[in-house]
PDB file of N, CA and C in Angstrom:
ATOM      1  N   UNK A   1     -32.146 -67.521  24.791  1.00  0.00           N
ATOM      2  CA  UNK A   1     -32.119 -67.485  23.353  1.00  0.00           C
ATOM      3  C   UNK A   1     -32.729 -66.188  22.825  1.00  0.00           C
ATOM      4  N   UNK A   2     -33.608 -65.498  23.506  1.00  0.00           N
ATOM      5  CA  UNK A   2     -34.713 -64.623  23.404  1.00  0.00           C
ATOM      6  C   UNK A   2     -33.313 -63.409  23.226  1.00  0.00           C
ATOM      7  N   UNK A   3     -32.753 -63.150  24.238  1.00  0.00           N
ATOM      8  CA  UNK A   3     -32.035 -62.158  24.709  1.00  0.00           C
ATOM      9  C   UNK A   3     -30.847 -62.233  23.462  1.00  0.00           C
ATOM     10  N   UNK A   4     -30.393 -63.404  23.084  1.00  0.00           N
ATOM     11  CA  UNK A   4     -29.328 -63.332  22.029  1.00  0.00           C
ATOM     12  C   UNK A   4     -29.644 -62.827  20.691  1.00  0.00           C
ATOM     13  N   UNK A   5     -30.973 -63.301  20.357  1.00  0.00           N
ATOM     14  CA  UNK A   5     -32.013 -62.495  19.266  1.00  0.00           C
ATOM     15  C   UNK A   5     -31.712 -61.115  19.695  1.00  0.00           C
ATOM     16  N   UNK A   6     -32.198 -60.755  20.542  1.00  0.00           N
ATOM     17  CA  UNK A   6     -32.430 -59.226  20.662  1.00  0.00           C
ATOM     18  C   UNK A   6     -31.469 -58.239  20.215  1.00  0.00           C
ATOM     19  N   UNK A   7     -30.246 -59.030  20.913  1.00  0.00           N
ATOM     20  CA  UNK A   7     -28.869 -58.523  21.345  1.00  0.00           C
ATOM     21  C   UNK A   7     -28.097 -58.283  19.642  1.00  0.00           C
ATOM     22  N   UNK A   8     -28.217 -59.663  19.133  1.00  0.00           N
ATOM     23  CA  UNK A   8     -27.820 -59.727  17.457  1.00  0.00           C
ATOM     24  C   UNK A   8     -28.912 -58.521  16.925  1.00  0.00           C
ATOM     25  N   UNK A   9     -30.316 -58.484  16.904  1.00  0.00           N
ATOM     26  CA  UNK A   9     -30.875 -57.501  15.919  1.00  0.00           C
ATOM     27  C   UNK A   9     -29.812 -56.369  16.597  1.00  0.00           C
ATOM     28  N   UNK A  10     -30.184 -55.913  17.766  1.00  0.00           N
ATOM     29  CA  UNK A  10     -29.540 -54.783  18.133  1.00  0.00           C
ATOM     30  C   UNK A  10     -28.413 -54.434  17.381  1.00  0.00           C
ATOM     31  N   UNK A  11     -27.421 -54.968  17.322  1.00  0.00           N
ATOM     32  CA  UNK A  11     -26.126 -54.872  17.066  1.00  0.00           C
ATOM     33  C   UNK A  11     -26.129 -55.026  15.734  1.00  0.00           C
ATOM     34  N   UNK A  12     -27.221 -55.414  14.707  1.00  0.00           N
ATOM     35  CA  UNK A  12     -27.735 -55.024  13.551  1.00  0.00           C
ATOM     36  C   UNK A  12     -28.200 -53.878  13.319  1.00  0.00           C
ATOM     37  N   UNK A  13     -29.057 -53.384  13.824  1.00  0.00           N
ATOM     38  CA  UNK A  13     -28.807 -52.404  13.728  1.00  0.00           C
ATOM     39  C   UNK A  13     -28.600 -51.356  14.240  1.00  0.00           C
ATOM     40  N   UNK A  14     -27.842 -51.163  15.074  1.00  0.00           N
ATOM     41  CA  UNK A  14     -26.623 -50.266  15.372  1.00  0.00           C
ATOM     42  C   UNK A  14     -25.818 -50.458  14.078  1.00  0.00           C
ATOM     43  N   UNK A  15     -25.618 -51.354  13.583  1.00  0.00           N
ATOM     44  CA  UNK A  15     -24.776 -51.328  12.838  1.00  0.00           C
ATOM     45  C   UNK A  15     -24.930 -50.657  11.355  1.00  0.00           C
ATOM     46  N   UNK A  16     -26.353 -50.982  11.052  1.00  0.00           N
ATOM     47  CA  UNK A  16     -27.013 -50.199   9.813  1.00  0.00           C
ATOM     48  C   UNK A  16     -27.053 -48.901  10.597  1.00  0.00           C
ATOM     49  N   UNK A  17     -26.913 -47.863  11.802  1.00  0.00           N
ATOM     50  CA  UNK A  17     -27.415 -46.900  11.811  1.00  0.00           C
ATOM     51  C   UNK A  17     -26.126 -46.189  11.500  1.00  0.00           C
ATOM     52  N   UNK A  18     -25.035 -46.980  12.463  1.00  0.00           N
ATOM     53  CA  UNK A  18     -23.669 -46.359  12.414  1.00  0.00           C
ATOM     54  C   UNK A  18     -23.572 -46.198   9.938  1.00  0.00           C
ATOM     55  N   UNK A  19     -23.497 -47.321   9.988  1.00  0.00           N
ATOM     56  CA  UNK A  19     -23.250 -46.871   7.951  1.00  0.00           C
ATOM     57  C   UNK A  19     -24.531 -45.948   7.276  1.00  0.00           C
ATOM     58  N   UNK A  20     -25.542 -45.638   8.088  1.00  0.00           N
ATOM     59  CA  UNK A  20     -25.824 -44.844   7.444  1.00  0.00           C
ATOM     60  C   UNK A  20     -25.673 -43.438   7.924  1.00  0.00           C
ATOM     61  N   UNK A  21     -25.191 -43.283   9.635  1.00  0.00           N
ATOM     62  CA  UNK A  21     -24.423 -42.025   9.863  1.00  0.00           C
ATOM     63  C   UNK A  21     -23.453 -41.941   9.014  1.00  0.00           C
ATOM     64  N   UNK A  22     -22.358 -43.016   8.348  1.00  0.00           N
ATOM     65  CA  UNK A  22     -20.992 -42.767   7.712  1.00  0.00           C
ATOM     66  C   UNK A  22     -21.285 -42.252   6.323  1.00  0.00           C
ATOM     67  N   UNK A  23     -22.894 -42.642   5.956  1.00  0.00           N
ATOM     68  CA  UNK A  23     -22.733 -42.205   4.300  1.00  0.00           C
ATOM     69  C   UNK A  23     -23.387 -41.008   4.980  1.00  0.00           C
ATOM     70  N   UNK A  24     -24.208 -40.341   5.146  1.00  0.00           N
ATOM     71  CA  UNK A  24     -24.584 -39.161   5.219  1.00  0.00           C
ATOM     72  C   UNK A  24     -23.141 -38.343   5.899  1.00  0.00           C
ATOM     73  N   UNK A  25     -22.902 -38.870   6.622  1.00  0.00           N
ATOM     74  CA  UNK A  25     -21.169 -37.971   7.029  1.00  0.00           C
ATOM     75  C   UNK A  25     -20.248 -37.924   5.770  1.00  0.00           C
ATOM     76  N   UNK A  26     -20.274 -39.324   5.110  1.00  0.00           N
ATOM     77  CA  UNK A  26     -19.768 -39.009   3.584  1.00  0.00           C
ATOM     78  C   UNK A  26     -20.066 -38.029   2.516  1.00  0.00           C
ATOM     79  N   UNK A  27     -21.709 -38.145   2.785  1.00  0.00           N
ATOM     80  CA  UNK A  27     -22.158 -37.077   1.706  1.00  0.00           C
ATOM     81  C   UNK A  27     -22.264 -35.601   2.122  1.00  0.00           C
ATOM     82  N   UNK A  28     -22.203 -35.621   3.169  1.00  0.00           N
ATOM     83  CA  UNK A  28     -21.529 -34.147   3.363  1.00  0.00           C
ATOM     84  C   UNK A  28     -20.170 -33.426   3.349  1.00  0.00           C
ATOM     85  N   UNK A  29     -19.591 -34.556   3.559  1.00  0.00           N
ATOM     86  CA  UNK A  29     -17.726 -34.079   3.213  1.00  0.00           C
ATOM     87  C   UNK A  29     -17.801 -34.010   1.998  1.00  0.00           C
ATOM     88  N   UNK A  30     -18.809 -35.126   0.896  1.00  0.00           N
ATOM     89  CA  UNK A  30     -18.039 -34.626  -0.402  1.00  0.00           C
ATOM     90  C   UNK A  30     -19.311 -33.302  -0.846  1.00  0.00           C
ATOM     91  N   UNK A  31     -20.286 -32.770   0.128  1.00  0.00           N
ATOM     92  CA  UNK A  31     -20.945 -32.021  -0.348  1.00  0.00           C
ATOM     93  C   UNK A  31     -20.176 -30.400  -0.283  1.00  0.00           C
ATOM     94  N   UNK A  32     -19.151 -30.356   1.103  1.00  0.00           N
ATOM     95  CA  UNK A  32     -18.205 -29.403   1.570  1.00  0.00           C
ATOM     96  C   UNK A  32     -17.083 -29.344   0.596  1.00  0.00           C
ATOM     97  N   UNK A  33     -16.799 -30.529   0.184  1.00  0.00           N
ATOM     98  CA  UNK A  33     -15.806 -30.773  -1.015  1.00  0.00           C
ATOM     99  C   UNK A  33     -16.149 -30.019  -2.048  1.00  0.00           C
ATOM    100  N   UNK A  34     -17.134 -30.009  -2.698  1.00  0.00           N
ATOM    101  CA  UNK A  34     -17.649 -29.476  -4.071  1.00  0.00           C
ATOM    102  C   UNK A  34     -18.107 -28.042  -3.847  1.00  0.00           C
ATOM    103  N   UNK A  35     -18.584 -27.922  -3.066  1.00  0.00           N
ATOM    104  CA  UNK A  35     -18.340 -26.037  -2.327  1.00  0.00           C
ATOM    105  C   UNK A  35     -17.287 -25.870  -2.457  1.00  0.00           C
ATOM    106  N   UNK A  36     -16.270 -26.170  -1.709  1.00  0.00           N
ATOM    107  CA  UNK A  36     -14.957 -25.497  -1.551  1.00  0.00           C
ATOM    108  C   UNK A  36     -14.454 -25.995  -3.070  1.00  0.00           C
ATOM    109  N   UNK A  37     -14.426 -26.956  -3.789  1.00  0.00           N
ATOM    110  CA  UNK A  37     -14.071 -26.678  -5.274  1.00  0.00           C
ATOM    111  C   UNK A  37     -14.527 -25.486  -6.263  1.00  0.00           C
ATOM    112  N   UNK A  38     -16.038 -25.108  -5.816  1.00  0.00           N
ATOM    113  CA  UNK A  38     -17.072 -24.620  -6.863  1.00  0.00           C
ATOM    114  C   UNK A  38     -16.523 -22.949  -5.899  1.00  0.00           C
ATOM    115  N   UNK A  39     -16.173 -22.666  -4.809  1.00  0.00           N
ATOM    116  CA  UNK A  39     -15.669 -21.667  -4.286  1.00  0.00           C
ATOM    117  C   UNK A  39     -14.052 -20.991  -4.802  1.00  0.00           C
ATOM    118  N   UNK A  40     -13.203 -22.205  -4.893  1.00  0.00           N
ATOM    119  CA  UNK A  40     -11.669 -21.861  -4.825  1.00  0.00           C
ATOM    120  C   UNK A  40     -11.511 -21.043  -6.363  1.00  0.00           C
ATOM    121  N   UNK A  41     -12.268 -21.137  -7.242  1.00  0.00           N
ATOM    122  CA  UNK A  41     -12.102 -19.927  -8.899  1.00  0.00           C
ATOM    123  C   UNK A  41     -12.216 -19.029  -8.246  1.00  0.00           C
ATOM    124  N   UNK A  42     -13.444 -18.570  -7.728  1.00  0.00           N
ATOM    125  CA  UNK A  42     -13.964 -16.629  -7.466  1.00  0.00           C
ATOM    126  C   UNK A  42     -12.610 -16.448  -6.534  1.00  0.00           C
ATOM    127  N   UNK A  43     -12.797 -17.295  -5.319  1.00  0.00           N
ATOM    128  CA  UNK A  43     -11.287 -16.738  -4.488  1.00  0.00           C
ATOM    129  C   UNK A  43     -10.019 -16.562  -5.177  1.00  0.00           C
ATOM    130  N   UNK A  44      -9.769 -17.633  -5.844  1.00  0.00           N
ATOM    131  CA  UNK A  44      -8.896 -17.181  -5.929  1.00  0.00           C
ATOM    132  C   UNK A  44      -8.588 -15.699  -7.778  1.00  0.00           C
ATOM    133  N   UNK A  45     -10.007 -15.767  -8.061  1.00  0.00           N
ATOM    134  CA  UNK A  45      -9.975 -15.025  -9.053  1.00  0.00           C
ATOM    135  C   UNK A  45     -10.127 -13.318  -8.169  1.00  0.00           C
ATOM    136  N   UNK A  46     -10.461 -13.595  -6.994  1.00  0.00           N
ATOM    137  CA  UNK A  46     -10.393 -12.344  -6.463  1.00  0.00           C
ATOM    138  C   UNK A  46      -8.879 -11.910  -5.307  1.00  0.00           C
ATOM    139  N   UNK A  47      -8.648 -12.803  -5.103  1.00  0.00           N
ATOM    140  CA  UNK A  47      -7.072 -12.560  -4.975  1.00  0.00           C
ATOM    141  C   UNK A  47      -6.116 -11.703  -5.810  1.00  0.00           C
ATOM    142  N   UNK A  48      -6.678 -12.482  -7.136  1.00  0.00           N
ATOM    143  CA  UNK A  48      -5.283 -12.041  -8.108  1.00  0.00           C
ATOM    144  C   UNK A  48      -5.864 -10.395  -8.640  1.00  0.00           C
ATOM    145  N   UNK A  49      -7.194 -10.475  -8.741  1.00  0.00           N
ATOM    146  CA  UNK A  49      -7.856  -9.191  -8.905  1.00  0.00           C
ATOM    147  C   UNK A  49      -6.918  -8.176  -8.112  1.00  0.00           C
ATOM    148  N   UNK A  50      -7.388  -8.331  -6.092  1.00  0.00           N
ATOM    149  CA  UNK A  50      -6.710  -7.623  -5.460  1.00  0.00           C
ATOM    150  C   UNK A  50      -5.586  -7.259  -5.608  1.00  0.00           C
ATOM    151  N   UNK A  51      -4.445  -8.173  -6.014  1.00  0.00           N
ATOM    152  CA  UNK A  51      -3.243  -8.118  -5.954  1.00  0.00           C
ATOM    153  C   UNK A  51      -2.655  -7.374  -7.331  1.00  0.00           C
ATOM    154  N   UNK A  52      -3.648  -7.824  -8.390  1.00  0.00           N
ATOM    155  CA  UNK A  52      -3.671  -6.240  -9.375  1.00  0.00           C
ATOM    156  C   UNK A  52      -3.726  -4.527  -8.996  1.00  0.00           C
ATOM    157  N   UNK A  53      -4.974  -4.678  -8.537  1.00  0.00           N
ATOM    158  CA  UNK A  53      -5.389  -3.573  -7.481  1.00  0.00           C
ATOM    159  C   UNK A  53      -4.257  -3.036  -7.100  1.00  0.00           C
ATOM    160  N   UNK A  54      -3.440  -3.565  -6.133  1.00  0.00           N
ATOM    161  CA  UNK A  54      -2.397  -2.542  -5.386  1.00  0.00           C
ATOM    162  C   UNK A  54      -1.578  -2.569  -6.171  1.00  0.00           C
ATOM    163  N   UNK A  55      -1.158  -3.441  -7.190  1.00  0.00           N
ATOM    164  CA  UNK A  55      -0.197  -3.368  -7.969  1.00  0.00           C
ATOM    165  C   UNK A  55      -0.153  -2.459  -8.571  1.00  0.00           C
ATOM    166  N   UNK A  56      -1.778  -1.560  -9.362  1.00  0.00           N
ATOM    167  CA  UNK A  56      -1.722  -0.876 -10.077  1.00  0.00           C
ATOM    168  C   UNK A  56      -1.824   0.531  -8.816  1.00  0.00           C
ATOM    169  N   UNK A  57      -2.245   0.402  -7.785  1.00  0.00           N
ATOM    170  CA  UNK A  57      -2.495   1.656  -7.267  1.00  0.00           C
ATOM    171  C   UNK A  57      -1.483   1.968  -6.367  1.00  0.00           C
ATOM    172  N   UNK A  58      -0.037   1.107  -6.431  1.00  0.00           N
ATOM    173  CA  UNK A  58       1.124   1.129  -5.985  1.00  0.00           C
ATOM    174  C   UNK A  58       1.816   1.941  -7.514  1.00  0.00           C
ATOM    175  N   UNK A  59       2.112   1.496  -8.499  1.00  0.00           N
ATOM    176  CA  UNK A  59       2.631   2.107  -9.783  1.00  0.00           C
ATOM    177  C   UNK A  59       1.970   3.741  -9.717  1.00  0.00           C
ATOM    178  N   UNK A  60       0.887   3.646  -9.222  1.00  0.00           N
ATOM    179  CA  UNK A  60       0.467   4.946  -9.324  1.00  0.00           C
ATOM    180  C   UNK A  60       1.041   6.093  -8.635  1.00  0.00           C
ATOM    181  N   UNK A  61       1.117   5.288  -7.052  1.00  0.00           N
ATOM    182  CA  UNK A  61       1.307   6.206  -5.887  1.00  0.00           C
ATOM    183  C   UNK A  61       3.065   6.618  -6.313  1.00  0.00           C
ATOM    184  N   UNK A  62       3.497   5.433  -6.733  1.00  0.00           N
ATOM    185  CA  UNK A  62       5.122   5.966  -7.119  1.00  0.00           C
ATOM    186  C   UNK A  62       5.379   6.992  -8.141  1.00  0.00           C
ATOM    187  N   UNK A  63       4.220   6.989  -8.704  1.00  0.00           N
ATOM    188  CA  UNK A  63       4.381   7.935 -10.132  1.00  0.00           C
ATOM    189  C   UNK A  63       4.208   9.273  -9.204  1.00  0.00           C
ATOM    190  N   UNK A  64       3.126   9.555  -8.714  1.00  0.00           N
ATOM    191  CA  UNK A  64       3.009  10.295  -8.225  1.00  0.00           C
ATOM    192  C   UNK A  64       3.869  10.923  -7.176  1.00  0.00           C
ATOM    193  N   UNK A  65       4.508  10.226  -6.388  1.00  0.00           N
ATOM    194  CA  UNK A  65       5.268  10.821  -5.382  1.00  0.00           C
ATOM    195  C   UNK A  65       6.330  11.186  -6.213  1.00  0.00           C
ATOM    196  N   UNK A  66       6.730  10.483  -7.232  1.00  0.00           N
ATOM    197  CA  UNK A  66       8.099  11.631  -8.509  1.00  0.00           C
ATOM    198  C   UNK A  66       7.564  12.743  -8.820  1.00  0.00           C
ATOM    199  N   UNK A  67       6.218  12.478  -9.258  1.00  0.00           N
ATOM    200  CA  UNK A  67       6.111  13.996 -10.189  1.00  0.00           C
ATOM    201  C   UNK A  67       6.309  14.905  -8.540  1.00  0.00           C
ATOM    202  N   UNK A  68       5.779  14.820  -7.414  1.00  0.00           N
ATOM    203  CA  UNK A  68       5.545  15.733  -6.488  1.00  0.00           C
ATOM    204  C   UNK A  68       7.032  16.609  -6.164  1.00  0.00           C
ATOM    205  N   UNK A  69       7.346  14.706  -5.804  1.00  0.00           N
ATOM    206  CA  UNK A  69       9.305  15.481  -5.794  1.00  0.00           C
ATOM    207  C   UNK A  69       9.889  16.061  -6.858  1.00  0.00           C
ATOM    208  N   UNK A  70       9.625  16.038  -8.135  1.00  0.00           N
ATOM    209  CA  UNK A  70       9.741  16.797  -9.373  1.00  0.00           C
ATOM    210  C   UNK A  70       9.853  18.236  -8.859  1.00  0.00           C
ATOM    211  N   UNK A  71       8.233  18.703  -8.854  1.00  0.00           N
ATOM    212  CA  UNK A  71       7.400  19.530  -8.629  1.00  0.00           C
ATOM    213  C   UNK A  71       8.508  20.615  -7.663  1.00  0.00           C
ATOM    214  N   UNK A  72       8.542  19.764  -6.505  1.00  0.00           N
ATOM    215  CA  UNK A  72       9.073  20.385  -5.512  1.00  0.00           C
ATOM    216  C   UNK A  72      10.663  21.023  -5.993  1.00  0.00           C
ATOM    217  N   UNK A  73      11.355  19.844  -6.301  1.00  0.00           N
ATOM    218  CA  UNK A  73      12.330  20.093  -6.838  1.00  0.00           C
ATOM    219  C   UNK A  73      12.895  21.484  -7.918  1.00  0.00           C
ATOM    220  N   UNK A  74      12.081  21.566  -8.919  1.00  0.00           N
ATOM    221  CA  UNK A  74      12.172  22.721  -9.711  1.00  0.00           C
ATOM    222  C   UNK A  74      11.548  24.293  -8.765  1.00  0.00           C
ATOM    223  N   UNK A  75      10.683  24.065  -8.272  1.00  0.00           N
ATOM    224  CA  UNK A  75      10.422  25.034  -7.422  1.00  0.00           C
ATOM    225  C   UNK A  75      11.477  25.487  -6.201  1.00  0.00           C
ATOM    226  N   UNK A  76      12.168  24.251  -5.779  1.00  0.00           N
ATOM    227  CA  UNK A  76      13.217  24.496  -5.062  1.00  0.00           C
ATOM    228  C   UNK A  76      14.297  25.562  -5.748  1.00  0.00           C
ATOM    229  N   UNK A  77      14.432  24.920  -6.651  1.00  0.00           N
ATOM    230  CA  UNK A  77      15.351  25.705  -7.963  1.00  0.00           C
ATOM    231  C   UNK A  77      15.337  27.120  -8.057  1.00  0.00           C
ATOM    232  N   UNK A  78      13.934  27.161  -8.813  1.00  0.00           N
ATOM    233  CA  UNK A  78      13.644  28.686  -8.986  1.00  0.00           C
ATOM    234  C   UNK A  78      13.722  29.535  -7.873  1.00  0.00           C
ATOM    235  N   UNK A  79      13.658  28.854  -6.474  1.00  0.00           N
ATOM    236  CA  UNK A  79      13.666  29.994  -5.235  1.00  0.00           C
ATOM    237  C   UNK A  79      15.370  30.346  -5.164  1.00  0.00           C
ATOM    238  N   UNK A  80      16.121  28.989  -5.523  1.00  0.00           N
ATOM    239  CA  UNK A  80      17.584  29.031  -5.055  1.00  0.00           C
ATOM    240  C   UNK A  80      17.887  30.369  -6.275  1.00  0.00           C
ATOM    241  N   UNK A  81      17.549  29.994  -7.206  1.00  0.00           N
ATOM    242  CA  UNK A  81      18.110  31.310  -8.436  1.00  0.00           C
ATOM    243  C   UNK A  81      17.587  32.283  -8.191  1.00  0.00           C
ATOM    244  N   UNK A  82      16.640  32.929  -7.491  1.00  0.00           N
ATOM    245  CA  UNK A  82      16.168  34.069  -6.746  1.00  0.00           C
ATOM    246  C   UNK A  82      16.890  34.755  -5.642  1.00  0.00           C
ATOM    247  N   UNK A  83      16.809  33.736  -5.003  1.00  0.00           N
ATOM    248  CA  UNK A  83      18.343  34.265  -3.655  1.00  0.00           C
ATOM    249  C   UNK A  83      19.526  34.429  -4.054  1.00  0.00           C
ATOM    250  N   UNK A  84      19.917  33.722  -4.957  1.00  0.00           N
ATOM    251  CA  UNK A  84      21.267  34.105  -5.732  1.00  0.00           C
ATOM    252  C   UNK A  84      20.926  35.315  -6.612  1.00  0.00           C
ATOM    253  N   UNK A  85      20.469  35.828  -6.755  1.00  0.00           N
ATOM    254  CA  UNK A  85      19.963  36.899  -7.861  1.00  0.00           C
ATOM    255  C   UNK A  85      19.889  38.302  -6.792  1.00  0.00           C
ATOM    256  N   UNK A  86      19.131  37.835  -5.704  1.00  0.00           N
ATOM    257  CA  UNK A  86      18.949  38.599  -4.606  1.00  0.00           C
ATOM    258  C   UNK A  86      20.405  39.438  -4.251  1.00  0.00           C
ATOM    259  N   UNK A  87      21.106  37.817  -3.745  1.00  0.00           N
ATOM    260  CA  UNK A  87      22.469  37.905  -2.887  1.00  0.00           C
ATOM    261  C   UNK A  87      23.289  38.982  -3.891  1.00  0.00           C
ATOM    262  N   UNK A  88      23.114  38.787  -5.063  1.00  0.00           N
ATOM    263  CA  UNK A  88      23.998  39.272  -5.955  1.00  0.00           C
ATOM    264  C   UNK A  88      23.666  40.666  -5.854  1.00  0.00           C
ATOM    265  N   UNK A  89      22.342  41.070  -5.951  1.00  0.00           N
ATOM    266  CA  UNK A  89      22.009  42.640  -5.774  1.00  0.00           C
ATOM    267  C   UNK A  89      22.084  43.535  -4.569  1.00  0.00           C
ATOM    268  N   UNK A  90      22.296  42.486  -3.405  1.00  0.00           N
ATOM    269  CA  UNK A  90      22.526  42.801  -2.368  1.00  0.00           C
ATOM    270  C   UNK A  90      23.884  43.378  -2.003  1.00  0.00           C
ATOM    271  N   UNK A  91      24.939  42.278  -3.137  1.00  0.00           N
ATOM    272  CA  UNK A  91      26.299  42.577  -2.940  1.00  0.00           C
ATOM    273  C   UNK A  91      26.781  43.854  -3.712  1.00  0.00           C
ATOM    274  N   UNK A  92      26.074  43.988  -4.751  1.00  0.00           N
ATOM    275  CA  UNK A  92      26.296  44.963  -5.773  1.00  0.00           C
ATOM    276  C   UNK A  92      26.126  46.392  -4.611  1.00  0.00           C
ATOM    277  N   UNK A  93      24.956  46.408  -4.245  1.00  0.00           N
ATOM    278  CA  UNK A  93      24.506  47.601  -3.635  1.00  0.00           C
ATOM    279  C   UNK A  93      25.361  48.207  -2.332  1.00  0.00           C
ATOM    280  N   UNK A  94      25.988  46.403  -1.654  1.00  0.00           N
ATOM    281  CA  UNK A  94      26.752  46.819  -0.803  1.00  0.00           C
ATOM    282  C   UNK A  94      28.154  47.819  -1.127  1.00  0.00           C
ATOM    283  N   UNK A  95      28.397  47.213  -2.242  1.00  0.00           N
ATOM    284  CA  UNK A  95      29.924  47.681  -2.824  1.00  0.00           C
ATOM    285  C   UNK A  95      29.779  49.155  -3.074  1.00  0.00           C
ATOM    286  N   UNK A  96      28.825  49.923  -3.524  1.00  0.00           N
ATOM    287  CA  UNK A  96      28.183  50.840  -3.988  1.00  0.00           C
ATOM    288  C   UNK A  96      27.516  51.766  -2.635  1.00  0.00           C
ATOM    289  N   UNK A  97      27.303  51.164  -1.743  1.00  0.00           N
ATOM    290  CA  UNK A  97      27.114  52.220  -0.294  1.00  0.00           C
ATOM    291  C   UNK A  97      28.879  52.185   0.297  1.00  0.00           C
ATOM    292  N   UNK A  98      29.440  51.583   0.313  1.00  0.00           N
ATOM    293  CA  UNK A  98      30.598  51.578   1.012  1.00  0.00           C
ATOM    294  C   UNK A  98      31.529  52.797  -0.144  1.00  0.00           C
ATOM    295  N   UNK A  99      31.216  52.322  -1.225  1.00  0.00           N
ATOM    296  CA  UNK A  99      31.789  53.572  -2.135  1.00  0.00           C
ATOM    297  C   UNK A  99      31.449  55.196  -2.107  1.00  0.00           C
ATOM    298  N   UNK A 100      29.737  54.809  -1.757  1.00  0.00           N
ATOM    299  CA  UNK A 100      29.784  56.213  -1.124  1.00  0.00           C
ATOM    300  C   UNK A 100      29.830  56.829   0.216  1.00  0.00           C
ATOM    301  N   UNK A 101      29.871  55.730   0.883  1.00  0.00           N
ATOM    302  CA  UNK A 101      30.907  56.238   2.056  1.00  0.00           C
ATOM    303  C   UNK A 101      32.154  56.550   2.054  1.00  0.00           C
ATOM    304  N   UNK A 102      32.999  55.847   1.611  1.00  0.00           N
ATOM    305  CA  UNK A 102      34.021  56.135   1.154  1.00  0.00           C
ATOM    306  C   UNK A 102      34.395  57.625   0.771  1.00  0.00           C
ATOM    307  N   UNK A 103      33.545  57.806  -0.839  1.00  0.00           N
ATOM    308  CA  UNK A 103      33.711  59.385  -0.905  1.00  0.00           C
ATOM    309  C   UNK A 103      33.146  60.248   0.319  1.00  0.00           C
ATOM    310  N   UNK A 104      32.119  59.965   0.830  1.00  0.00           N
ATOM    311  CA  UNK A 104      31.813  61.051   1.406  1.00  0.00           C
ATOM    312  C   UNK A 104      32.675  61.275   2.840  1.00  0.00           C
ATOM    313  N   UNK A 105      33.504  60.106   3.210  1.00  0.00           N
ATOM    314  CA  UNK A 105      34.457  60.206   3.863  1.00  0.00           C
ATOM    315  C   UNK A 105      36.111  61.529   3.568  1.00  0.00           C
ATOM    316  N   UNK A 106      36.337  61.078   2.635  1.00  0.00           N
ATOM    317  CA  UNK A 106      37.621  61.776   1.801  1.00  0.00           C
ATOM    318  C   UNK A 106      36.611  63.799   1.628  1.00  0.00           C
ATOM    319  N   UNK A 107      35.555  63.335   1.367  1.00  0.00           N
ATOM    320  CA  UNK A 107      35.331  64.650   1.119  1.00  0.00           C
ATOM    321  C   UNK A 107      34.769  65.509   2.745  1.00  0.00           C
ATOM    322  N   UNK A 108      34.933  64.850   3.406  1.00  0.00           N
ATOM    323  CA  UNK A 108      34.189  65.342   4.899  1.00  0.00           C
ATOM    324  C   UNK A 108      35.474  65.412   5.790  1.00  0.00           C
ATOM    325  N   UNK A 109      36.882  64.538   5.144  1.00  0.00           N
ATOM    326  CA  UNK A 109      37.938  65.073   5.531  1.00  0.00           C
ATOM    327  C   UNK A 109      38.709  66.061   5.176  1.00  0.00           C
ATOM    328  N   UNK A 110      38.547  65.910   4.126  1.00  0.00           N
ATOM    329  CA  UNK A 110      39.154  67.036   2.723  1.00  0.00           C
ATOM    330  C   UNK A 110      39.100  68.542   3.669  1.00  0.00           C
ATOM    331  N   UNK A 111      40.360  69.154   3.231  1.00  0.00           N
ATOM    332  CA  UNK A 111      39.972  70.802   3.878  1.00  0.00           C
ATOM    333  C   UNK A 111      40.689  71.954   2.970  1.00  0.00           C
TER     334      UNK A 111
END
């Protein structure tokens, strides 16, 4: 009879120890709960922050890589109208040595 006493408290409490492991296991899930609630604003207020961030420093980098190719572009320009300006004086001058070769041909044959 002694041993069935024992055996029942026992299993009493085991049984109070197990529910009060379950509420303290409770009160920490809902203590992890209310963290991760009292957490998920800043995250996710810093998400959308970030995702501003590149948004805006993406708009930027595109702006920038136009003006560069701009940049480049007109400078390309001005060199091409230089060489054409060049080519042109080049051709002029050619026409103009061959002319005086030319004469000085007729006159070095001339007798």
């Amino acid at each position: 009879m002694e041993t069935e006493r024992t055996e029942s408290t026992r299993k009493r409490t085991k049984f109070v120890e197990e529910k009060v492991t379950m509420t303290e296991g409770e009160g920490a899930i809902v203590e992890v709960a209310e963290e991760d609630v009292e957490a998920n604003p800043p995250v996710s207020q810093l998400l959308e922050t970030g995702k501003s961030y590149f948004r805006d420093l993406s708009a930027e980098f595109e702006e920038r890589v136009i003006t560069i190719h701009k940049e480049q572009m007109e400078k390309w320009q001005d060199e091409i109208k230089e060489l054409r300006f060049l080519d042109a004086s080049n051709e002029e001058i050619n026409a103009m040595l061959q002319n005086a070769q030319l004469v000085l041909h007729n006159v070095h044959n001339d007798p």
